[in-house]
N, C-alpha and C. Protein backbone atom coordinates (compact mmCIF):
# COMPACT_ATOMS: atom_id res chain seq x y z
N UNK A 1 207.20 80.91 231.05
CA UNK A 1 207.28 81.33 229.66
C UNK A 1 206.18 80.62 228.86
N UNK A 2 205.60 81.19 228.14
CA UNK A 2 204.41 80.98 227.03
C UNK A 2 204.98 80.41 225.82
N UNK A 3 204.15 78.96 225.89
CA UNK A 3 204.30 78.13 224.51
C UNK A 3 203.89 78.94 223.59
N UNK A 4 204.63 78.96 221.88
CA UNK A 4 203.72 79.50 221.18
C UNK A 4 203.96 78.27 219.86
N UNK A 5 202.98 77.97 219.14
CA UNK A 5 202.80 76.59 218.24
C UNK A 5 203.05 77.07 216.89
N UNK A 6 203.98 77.51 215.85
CA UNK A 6 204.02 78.00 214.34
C UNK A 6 204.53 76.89 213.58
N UNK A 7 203.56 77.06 212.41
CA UNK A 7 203.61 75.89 211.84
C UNK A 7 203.87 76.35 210.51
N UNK A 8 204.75 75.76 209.56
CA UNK A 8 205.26 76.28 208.55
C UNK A 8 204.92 75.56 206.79
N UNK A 9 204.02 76.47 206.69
CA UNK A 9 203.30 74.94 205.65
C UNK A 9 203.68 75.35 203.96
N UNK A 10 204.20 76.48 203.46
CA UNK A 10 204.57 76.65 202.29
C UNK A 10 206.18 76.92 202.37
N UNK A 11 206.91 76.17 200.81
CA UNK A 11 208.16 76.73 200.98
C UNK A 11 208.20 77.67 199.60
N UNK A 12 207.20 77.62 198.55
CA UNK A 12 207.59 78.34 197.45
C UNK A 12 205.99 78.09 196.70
N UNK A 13 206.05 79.27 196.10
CA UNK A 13 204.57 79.36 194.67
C UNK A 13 204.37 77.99 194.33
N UNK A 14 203.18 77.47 194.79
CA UNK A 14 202.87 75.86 193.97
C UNK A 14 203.50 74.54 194.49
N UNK A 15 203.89 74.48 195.96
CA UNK A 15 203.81 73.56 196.74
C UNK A 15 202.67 73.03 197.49
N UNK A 16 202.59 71.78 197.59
CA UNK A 16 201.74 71.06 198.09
C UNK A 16 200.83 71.68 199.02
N UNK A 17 199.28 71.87 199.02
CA UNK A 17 198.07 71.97 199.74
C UNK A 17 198.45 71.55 200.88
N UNK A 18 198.66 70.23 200.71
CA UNK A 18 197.88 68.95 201.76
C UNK A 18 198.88 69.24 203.10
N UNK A 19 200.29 69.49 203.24
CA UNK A 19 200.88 70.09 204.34
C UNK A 19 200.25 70.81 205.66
N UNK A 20 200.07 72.33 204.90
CA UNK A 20 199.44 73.21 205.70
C UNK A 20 197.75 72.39 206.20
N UNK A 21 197.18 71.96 205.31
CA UNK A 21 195.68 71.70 205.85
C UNK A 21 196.08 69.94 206.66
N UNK A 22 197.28 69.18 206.75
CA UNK A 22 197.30 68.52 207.67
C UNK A 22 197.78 69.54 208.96
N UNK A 23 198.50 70.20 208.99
CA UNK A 23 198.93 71.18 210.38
C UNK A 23 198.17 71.72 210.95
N UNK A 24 197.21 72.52 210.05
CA UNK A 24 195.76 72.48 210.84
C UNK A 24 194.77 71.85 211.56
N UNK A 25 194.55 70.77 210.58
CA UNK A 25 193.90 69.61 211.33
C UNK A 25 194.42 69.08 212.55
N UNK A 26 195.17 68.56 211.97
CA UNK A 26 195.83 67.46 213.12
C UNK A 26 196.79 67.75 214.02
N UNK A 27 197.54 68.87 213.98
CA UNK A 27 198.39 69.58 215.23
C UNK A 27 197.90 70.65 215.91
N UNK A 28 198.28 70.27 217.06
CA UNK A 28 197.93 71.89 218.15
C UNK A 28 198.90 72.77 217.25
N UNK A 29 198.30 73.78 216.42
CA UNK A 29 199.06 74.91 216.17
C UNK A 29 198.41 76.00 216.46
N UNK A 30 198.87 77.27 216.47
CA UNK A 30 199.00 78.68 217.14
C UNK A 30 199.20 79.50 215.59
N UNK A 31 199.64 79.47 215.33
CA UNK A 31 200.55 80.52 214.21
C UNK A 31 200.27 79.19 212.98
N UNK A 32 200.25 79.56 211.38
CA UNK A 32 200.42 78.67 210.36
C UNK A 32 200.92 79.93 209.48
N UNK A 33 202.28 80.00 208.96
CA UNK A 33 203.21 80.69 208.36
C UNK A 33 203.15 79.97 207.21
N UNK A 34 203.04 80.63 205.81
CA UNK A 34 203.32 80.57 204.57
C UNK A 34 204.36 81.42 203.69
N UNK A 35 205.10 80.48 202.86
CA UNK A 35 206.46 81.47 202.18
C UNK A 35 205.71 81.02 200.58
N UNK A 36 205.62 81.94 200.02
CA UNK A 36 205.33 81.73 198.57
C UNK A 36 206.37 82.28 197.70
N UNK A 37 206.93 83.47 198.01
CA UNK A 37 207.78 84.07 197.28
C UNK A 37 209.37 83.86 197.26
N UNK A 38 209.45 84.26 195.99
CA UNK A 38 210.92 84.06 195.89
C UNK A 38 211.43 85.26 194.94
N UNK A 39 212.87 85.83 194.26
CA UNK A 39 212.60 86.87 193.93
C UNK A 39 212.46 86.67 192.75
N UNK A 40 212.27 85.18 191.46
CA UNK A 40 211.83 85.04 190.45
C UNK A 40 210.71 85.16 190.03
N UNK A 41 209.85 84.77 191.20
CA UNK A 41 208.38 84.83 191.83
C UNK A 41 208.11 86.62 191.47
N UNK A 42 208.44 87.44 192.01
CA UNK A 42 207.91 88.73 191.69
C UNK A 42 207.85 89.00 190.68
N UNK A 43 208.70 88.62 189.60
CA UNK A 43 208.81 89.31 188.11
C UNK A 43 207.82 88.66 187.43
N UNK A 44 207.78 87.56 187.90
CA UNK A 44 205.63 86.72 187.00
C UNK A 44 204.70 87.20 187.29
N UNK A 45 205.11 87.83 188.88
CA UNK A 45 203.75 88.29 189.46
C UNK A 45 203.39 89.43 188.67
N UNK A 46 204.76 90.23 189.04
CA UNK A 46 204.53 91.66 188.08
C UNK A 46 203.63 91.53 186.98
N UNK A 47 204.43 90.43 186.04
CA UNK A 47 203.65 90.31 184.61
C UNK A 47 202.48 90.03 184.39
N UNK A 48 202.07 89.47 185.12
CA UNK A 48 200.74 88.78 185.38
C UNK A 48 199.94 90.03 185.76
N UNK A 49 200.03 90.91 186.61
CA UNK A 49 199.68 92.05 187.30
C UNK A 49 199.64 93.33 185.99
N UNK A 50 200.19 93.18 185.23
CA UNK A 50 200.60 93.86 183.94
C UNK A 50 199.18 93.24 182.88
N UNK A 51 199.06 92.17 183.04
CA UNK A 51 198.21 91.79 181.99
C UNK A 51 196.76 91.82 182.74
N UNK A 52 196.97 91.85 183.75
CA UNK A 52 195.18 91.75 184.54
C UNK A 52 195.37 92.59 186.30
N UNK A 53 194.76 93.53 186.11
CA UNK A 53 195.21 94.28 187.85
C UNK A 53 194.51 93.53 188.72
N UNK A 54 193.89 92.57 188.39
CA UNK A 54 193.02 91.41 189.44
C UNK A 54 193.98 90.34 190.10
N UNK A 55 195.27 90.16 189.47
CA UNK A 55 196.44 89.38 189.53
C UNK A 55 197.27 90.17 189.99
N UNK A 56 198.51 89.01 190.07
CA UNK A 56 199.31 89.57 190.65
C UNK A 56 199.89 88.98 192.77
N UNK A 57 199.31 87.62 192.97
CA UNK A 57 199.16 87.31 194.00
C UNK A 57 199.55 85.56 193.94
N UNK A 58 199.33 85.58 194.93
CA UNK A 58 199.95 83.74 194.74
C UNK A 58 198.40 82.76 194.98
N UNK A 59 197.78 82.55 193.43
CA UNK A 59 196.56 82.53 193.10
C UNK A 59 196.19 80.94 194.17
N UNK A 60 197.06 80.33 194.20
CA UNK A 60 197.16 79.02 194.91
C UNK A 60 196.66 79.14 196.38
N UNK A 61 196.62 80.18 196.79
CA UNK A 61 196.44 80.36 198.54
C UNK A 61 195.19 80.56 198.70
N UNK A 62 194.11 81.29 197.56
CA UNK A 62 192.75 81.05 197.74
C UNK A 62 191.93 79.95 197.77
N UNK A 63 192.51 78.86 197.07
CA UNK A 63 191.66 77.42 197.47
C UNK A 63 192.54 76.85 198.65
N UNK A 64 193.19 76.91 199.14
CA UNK A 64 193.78 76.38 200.43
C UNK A 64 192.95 77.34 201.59
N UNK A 65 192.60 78.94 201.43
CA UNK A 65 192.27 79.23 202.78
C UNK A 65 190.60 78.65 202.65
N UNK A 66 190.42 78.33 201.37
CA UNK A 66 188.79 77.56 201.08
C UNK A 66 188.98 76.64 202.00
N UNK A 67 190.27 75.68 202.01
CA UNK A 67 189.83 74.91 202.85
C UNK A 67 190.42 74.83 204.62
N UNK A 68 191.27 75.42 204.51
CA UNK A 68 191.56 76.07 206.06
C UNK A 68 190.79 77.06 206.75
N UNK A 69 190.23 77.96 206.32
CA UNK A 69 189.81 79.14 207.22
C UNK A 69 188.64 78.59 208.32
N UNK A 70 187.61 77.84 207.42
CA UNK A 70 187.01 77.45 208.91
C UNK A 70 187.43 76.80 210.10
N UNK A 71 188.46 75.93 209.43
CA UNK A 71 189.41 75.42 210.61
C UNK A 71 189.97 76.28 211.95
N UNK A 72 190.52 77.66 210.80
CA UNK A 72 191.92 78.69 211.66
C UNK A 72 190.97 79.47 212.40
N UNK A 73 189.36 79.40 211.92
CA UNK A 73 188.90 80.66 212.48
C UNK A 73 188.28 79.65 213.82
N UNK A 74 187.73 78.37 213.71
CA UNK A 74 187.26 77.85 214.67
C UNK A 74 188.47 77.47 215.69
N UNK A 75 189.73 77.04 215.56
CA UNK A 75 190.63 76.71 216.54
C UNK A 75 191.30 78.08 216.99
N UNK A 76 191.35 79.13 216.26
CA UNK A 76 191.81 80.33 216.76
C UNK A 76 192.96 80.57 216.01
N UNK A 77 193.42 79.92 214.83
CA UNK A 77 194.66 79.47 213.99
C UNK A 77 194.94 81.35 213.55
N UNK A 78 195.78 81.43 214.01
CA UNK A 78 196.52 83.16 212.48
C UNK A 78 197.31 82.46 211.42
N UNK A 79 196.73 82.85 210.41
CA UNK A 79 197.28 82.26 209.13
C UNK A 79 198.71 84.04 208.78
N UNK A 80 199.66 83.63 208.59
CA UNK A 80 200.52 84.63 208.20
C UNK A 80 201.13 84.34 206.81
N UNK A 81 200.77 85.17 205.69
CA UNK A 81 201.03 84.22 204.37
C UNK A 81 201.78 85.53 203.20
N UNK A 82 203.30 85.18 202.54
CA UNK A 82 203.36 86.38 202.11
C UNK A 82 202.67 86.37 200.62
N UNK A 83 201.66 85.49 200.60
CA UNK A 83 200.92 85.35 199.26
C UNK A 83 200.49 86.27 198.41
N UNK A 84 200.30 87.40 199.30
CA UNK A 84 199.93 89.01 198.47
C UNK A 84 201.16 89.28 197.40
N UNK A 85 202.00 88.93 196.79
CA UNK A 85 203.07 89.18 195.98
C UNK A 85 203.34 90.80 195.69
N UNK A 86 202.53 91.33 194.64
CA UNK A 86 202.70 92.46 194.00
C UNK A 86 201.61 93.03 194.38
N UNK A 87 200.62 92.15 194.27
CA UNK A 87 199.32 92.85 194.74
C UNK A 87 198.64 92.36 195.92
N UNK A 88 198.47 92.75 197.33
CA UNK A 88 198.28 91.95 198.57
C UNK A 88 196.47 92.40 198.37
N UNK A 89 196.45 93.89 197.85
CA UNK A 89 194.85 94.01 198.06
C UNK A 89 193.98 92.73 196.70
N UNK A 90 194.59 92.72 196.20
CA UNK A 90 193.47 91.85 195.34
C UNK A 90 193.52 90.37 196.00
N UNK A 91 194.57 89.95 196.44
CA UNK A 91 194.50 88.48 197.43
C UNK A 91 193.60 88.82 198.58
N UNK A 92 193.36 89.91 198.94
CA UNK A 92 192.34 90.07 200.23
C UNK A 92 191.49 90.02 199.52
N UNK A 93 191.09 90.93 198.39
CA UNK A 93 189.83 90.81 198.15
C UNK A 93 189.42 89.34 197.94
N UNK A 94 190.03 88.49 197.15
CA UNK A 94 189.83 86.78 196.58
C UNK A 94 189.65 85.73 198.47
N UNK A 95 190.22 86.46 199.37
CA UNK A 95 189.97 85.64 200.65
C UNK A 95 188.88 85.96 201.09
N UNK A 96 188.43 87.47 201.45
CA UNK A 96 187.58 87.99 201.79
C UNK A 96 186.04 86.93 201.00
N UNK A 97 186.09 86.88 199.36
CA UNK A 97 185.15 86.04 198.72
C UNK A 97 184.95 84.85 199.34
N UNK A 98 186.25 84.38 200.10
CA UNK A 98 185.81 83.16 200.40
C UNK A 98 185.42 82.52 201.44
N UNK A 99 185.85 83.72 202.23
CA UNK A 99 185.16 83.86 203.64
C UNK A 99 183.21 84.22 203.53
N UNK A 100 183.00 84.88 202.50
CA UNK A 100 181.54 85.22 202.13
C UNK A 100 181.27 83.74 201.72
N UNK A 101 181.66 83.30 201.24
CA UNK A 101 181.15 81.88 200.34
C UNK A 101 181.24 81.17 201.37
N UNK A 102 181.84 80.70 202.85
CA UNK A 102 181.57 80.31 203.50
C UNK A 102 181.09 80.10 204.72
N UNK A 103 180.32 81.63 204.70
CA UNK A 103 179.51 82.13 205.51
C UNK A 103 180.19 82.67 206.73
N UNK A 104 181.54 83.24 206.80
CA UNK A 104 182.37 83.24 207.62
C UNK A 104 182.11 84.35 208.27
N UNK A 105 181.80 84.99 208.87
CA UNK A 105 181.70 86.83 208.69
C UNK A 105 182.38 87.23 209.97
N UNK A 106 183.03 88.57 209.59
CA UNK A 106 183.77 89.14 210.30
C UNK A 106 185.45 88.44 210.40
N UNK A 107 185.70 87.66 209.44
CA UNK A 107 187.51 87.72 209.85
C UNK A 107 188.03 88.78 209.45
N UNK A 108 189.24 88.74 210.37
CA UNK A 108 190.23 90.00 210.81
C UNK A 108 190.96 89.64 209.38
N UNK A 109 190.97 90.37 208.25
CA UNK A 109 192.07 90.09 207.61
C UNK A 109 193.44 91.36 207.15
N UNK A 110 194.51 91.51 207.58
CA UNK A 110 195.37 92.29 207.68
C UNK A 110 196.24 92.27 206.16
N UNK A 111 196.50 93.32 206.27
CA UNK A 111 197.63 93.76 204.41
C UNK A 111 199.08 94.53 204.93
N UNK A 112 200.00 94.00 205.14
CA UNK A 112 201.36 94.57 204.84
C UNK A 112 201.91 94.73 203.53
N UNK A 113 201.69 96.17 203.24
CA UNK A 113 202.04 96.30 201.79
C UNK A 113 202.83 97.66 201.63
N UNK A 114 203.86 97.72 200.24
CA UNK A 114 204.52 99.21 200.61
C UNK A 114 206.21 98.56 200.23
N UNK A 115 206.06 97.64 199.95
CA UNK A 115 207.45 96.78 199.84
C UNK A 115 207.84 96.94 198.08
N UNK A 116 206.28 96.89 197.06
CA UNK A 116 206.64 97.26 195.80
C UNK A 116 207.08 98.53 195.11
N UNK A 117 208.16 98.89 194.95
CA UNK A 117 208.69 100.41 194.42
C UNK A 117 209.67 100.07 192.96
N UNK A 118 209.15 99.40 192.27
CA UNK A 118 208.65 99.78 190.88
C UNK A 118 208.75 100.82 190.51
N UNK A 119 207.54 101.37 190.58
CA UNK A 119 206.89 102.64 190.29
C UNK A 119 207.91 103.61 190.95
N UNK A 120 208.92 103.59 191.73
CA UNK A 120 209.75 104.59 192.23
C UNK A 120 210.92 104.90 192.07
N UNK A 121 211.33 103.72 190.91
CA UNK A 121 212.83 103.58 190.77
C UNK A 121 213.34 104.99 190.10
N UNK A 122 212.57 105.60 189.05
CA UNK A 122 212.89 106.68 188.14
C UNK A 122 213.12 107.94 188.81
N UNK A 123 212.01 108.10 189.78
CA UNK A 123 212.36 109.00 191.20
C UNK A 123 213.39 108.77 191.94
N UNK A 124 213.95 107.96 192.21
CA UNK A 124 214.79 107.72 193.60
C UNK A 124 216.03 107.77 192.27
N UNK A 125 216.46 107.37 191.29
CA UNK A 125 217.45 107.50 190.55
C UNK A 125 217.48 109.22 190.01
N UNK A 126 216.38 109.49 189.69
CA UNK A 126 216.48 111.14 189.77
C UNK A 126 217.29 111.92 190.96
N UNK A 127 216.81 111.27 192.09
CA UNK A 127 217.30 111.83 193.11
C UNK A 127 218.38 111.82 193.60
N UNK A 128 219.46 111.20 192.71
CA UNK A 128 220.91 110.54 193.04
C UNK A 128 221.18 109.44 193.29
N UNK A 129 220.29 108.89 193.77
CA UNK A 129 220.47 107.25 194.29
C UNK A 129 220.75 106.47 192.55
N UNK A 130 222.04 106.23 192.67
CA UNK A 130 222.33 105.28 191.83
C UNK A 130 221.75 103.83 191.57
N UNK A 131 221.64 103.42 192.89
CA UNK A 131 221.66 101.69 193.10
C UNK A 131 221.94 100.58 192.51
N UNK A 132 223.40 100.69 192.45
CA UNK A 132 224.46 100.04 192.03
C UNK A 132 224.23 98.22 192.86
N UNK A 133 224.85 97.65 191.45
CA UNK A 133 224.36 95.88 191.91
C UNK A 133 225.58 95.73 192.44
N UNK A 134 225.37 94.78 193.66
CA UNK A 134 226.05 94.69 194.50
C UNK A 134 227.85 93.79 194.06
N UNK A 135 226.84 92.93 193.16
CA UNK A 135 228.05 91.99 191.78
C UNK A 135 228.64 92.86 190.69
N UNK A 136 228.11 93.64 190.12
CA UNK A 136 229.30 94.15 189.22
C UNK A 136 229.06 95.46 189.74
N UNK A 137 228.82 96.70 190.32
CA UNK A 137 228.93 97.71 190.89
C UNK A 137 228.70 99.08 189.73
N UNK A 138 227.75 98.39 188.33
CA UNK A 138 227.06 99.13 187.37
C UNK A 138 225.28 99.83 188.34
N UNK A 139 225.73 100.54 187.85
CA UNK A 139 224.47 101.48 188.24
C UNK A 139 223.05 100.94 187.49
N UNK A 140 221.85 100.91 188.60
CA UNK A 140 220.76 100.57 187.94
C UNK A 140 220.33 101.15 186.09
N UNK A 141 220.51 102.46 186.21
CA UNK A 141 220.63 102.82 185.20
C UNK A 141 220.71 102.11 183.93
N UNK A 142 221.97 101.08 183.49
CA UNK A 142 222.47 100.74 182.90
C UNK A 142 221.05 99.61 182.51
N UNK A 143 220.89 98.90 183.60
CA UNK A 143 219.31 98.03 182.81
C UNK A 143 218.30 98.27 183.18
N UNK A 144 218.05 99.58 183.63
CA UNK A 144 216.49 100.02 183.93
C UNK A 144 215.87 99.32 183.34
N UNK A 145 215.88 99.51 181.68
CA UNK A 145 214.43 99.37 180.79
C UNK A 145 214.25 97.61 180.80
N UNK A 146 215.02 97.06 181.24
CA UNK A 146 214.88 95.71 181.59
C UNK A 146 214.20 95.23 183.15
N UNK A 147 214.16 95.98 183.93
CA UNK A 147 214.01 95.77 185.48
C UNK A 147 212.06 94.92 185.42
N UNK A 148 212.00 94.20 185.66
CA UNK A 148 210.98 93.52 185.87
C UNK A 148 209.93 94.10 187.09
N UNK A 149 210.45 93.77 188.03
CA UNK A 149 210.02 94.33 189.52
C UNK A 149 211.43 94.57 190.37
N UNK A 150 210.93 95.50 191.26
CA UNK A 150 211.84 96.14 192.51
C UNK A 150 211.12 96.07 193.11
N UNK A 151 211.55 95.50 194.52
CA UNK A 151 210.71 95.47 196.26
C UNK A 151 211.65 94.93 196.88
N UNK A 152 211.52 96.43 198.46
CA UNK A 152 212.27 96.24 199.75
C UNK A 152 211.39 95.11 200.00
N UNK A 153 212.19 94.80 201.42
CA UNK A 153 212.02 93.10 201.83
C UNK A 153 211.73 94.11 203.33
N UNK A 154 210.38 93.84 204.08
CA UNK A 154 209.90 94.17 204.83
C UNK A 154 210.17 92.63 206.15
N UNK A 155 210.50 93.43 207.37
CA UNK A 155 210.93 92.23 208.56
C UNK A 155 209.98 91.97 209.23
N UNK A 156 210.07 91.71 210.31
CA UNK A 156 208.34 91.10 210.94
C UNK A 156 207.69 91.96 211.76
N UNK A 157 208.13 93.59 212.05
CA UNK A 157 207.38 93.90 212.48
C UNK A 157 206.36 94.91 212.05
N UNK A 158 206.23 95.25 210.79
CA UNK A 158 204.49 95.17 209.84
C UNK A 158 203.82 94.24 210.39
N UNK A 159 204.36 92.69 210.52
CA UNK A 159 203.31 91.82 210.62
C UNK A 159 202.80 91.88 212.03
N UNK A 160 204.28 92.05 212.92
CA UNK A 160 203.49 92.48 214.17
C UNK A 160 202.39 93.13 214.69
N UNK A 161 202.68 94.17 213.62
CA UNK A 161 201.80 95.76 214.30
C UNK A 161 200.27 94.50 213.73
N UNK A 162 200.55 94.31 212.54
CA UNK A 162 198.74 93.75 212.15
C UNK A 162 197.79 92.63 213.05
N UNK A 163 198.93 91.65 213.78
CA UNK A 163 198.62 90.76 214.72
C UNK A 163 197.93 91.56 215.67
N UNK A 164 199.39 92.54 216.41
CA UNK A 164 198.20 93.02 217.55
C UNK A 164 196.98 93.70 216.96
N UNK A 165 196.55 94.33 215.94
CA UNK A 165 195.33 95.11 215.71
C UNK A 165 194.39 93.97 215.49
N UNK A 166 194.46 92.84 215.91
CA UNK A 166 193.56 91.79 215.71
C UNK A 166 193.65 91.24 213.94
N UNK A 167 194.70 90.70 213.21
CA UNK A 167 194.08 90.06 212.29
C UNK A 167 194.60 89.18 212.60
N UNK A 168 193.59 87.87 212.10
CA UNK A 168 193.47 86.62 212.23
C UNK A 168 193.89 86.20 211.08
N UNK A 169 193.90 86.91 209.83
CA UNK A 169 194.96 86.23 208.57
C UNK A 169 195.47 87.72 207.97
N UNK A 170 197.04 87.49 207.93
CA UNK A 170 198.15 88.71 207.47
C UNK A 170 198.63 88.17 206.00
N UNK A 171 198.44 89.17 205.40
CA UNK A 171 198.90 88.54 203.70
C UNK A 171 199.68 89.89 203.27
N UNK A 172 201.07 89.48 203.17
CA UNK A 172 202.24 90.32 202.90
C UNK A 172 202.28 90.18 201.14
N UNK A 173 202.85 91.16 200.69
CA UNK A 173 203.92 91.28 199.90
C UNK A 173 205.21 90.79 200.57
N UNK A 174 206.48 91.18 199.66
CA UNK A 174 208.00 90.96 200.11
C UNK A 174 208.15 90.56 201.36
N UNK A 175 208.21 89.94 202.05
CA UNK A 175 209.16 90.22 203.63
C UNK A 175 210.45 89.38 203.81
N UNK A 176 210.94 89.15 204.84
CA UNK A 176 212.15 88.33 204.81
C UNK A 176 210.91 87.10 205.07
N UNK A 177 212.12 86.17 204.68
CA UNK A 177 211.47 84.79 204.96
C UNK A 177 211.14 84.72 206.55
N UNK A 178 212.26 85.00 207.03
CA UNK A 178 212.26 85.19 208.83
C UNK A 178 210.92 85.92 209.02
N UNK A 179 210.83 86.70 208.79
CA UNK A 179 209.37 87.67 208.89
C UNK A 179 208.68 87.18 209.79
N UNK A 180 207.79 86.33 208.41
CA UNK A 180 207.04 85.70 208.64
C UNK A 180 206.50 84.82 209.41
N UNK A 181 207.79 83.94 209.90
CA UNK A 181 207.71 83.04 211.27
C UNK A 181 207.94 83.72 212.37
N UNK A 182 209.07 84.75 212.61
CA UNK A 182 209.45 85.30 213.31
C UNK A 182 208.32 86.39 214.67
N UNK A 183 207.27 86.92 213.29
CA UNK A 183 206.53 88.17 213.73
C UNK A 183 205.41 87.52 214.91
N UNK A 184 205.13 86.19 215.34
CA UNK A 184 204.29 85.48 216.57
C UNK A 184 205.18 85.85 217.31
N UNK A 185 206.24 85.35 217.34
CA UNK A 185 207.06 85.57 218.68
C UNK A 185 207.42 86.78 219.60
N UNK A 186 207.06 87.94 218.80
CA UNK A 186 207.21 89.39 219.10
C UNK A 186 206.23 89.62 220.13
């Protein structure tokens, strides 16, 4: 049976750098898994994403892969990070920069996205779907015009499918926390 090394270096938006870039350094790791989100976390992102479509991502993960990626790309490291929040393409685009800025060329970088439906609630409630809270059993309806963000929670195998197509860093929206660690082992 095949060792596999995942290393778990974020637990929430705005935890410590220095974790993940010691796990890199200094441990044989395989896998380096990041959790940024939480579901208070989406409704800033949203807002943030509302005030600038450049936002919308867990802005903190671009100076960390500044300083990891040459590491992950020279030891062979897959960074799996659900840092993409609301918006996963504009966090690619901000990694992608920094892979140019450090002369990196050609990383694999992968987007699991499709988890934000927002934009779908008015449809899918058109369509009958009530979606009644699970605590008081009132129909969305009742606080639509309040709803911040909505997003399914995607499991690990999006992240799978992106591993095998070769990316070397996966940046999710939503997933389960499990996901994320989970989707190496597949």
């Amino acid at each position: 049976m095949r060792s596999i090394r995942i290393a778990n270096g974020q637990g929430f938006w705005g935890d410590s750098l220095e974790a993940p870039v010691e796990q890199v350094t200094l441990g044989p790791v395989d896998y380096l898994s990041l959790d940024y989100l939480a579901e208070v976390t989406m409704s800033i992102l949203q807002k943030q994403k509302a005030r600038d479509p450049r936002l919308g991502y867990a802005r903190d993960f671009v100076p960390l892969m500044e300083r990891i990626l040459p590491i992950c790309v020279e030891k062979n490291i897959k960074v799996i990070a659900n840092a993409g929040g609301v918006n996963p393409w504009a966090c690619r685009d901000a990694v992608v920069a920094v892979a140019r800025k450090l002369g990196l060329s050609g990383v694999r970088i992968g987007i699991v996205a499709g988890d934000d439906i927002l934009d779908r609630l008015d449809e899918l409630m058109a369509r009958g779907h009530e979606l009644r809270n699970l605590d008081t059993d009132r129909p969305l309806s009742d606080i639509r015009s309040r709803v911040q963000s909505a997003n399914v929670y995607f499991g690990a195998f999006p992240i799978v499918d992106a591993l095998r197509q070769g990316a070397q860093v996966v940046i999710t929206g939503r997933t389960t926390d499990t996901g994320i660690t989970l989707a190496p082992m597949i």
